[in-house]
C-alpha atoms as a PDB file:
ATOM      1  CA  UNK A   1       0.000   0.000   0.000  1.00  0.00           C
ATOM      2  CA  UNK A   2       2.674   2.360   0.711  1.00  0.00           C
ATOM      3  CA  UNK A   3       3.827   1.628  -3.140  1.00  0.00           C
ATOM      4  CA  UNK A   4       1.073   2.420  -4.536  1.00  0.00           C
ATOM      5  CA  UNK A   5       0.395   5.911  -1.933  1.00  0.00           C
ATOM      6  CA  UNK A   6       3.879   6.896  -2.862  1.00  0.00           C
ATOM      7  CA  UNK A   7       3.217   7.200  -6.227  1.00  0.00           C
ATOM      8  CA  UNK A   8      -0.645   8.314  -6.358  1.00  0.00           C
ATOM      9  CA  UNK A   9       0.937  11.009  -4.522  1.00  0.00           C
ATOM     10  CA  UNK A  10       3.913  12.078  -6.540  1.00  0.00           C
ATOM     11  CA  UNK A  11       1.196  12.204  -9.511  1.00  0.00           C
ATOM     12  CA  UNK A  12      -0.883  14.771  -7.531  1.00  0.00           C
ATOM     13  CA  UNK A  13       2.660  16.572  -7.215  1.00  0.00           C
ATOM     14  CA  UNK A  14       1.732  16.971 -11.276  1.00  0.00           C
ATOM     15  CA  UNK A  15      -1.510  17.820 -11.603  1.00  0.00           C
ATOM     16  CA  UNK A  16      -2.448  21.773 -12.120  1.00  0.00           C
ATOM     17  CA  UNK A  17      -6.255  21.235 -10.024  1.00  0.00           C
ATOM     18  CA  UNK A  18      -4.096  19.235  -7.089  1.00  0.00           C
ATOM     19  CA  UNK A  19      -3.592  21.463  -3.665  1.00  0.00           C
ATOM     20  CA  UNK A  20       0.137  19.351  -3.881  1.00  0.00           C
ATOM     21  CA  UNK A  21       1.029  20.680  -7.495  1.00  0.00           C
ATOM     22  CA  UNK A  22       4.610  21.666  -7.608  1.00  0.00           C
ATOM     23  CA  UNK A  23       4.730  21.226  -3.558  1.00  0.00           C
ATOM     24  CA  UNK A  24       6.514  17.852  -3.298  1.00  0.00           C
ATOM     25  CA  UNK A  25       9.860  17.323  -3.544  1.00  0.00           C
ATOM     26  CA  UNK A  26      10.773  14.191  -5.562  1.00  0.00           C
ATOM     27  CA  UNK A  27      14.035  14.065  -3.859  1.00  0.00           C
ATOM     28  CA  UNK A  28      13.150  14.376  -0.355  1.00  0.00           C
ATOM     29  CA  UNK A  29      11.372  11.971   0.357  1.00  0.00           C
ATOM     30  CA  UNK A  30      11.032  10.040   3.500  1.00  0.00           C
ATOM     31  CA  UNK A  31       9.528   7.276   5.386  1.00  0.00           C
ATOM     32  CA  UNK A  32       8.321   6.429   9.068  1.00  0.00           C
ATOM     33  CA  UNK A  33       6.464   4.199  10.978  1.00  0.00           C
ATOM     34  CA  UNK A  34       5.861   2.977  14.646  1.00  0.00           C
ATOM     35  CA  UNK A  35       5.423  -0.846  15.844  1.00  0.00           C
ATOM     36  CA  UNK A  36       3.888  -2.396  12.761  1.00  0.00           C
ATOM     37  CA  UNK A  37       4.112   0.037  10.740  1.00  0.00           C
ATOM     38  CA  UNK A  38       7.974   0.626  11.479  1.00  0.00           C
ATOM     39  CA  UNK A  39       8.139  -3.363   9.703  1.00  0.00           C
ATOM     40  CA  UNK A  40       6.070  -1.563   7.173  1.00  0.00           C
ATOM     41  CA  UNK A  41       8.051   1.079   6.656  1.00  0.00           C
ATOM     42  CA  UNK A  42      11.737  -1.083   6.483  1.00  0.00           C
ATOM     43  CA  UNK A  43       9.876  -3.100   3.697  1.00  0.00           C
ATOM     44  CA  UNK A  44       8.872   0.265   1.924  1.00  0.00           C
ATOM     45  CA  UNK A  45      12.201   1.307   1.695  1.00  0.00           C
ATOM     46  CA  UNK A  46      13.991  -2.110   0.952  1.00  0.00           C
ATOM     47  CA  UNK A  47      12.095  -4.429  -1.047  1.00  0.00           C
ATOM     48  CA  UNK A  48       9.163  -2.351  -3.278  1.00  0.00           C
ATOM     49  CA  UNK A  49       9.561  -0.725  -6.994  1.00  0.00           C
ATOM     50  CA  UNK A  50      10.091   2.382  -6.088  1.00  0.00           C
ATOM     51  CA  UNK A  51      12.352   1.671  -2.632  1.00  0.00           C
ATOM     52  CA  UNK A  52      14.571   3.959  -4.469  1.00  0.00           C
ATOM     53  CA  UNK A  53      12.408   7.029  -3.956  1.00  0.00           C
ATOM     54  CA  UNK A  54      13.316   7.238  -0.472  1.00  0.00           C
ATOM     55  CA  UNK A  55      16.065   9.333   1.059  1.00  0.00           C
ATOM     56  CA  UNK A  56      16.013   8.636   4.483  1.00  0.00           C
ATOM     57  CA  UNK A  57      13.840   6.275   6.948  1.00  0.00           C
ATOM     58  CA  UNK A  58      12.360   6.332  10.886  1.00  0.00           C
ATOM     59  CA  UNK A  59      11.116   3.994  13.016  1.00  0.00           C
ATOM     60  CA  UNK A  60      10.186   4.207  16.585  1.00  0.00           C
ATOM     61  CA  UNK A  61       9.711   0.971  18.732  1.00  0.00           C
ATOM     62  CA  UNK A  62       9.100  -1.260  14.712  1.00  0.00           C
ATOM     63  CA  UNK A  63       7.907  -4.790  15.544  1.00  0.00           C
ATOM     64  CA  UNK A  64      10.769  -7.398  16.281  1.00  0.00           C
ATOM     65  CA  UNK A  65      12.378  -9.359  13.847  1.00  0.00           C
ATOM     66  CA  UNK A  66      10.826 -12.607  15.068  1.00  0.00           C
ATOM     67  CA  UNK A  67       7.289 -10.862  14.933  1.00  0.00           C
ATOM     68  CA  UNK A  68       7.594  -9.538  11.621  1.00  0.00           C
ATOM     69  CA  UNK A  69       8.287 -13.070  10.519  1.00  0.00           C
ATOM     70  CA  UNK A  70       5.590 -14.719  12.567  1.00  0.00           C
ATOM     71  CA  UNK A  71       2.976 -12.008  11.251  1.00  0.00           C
ATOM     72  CA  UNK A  72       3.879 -12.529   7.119  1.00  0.00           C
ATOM     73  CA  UNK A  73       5.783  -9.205   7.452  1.00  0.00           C
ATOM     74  CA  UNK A  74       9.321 -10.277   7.233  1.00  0.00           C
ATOM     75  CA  UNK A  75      11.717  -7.816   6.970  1.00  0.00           C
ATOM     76  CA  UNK A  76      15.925  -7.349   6.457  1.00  0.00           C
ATOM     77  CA  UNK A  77      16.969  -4.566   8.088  1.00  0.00           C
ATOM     78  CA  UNK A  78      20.248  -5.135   6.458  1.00  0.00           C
ATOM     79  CA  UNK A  79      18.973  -4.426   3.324  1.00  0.00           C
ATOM     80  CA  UNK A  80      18.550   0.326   4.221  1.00  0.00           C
ATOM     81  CA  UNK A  81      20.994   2.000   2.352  1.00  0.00           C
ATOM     82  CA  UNK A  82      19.556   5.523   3.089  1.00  0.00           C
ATOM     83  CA  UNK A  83      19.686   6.988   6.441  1.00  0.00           C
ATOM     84  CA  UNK A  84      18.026   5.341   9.856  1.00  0.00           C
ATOM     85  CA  UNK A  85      17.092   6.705  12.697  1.00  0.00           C
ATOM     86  CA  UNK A  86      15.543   4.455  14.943  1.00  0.00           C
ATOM     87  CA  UNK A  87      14.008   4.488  18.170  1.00  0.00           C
ATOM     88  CA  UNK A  88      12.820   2.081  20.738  1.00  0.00           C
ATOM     89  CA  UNK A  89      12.217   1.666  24.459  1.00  0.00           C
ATOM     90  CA  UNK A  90      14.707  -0.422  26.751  1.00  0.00           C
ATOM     91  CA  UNK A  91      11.567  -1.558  28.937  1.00  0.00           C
ATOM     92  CA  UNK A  92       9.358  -4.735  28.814  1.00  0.00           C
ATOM     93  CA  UNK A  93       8.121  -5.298  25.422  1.00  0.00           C
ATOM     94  CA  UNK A  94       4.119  -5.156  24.960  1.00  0.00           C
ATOM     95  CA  UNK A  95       4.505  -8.174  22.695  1.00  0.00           C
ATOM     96  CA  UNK A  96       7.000 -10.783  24.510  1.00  0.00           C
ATOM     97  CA  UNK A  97       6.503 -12.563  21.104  1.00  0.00           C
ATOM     98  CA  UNK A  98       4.015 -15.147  22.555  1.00  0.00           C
ATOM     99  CA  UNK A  99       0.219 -14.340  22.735  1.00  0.00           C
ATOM    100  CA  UNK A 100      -1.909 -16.711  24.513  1.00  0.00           C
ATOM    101  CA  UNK A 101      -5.015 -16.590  26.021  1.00  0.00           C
ATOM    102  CA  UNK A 102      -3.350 -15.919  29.537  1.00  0.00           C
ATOM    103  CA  UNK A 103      -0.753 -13.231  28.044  1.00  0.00           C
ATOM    104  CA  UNK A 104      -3.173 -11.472  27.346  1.00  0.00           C
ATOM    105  CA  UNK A 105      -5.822 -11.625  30.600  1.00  0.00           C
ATOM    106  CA  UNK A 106      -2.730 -10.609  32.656  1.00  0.00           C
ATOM    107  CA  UNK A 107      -2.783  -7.419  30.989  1.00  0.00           C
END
């Protein structure tokens, strides 16, 4: 989805009716997202047509690795070549990467 907003967008960027005509940079463009979204966000900017698009990335607290995987969002971190600035917390997680019935009622 973020594909496909990325580039509806840069269109508007084109159009002489759109409020966004001649506002967008096409060479500035970044990309953030938090939890989910911040797994979103790493596969926006590493493994979609127009990854290339993006100059620079954030994330605060993006879903774990092992999440990611579990959820069918999968993601390589090792894969950004643009600049990364991430943020997380250093407390207990509120996904401990299990989620069972009692996880959850203990909450």
């Amino acid at each position: 989805m973020t594909s496909l907003t990325l580039d509806y967008v840069l269109s508007l960027n084109e159009k002489q009716d759109s409020v966004f005509n001649n506002k967008i940079s096409h060479i500035n463009i970044g990309n953030l997202g938090f939890s989910q979204g911040g797994a979103g966000a790493i596969r926006a900017v590493t493994e979609l047509e127009n990854s290339n698009r993006y100059k620079t990335i954030f994330t605060g607290s993006a879903a774990y690795a092992k999440l990611a995987k579990n959820m069918g969002w999968e993601y390589d971190a090792s894969k950004i070549k643009i600049l990364y600035f991430m943020t997380a917390g250093t407390g207990k997680s509120d996904d401990s990467g299990k989620c069972g019935k009692n996880d959850l009622m203990k909450r």
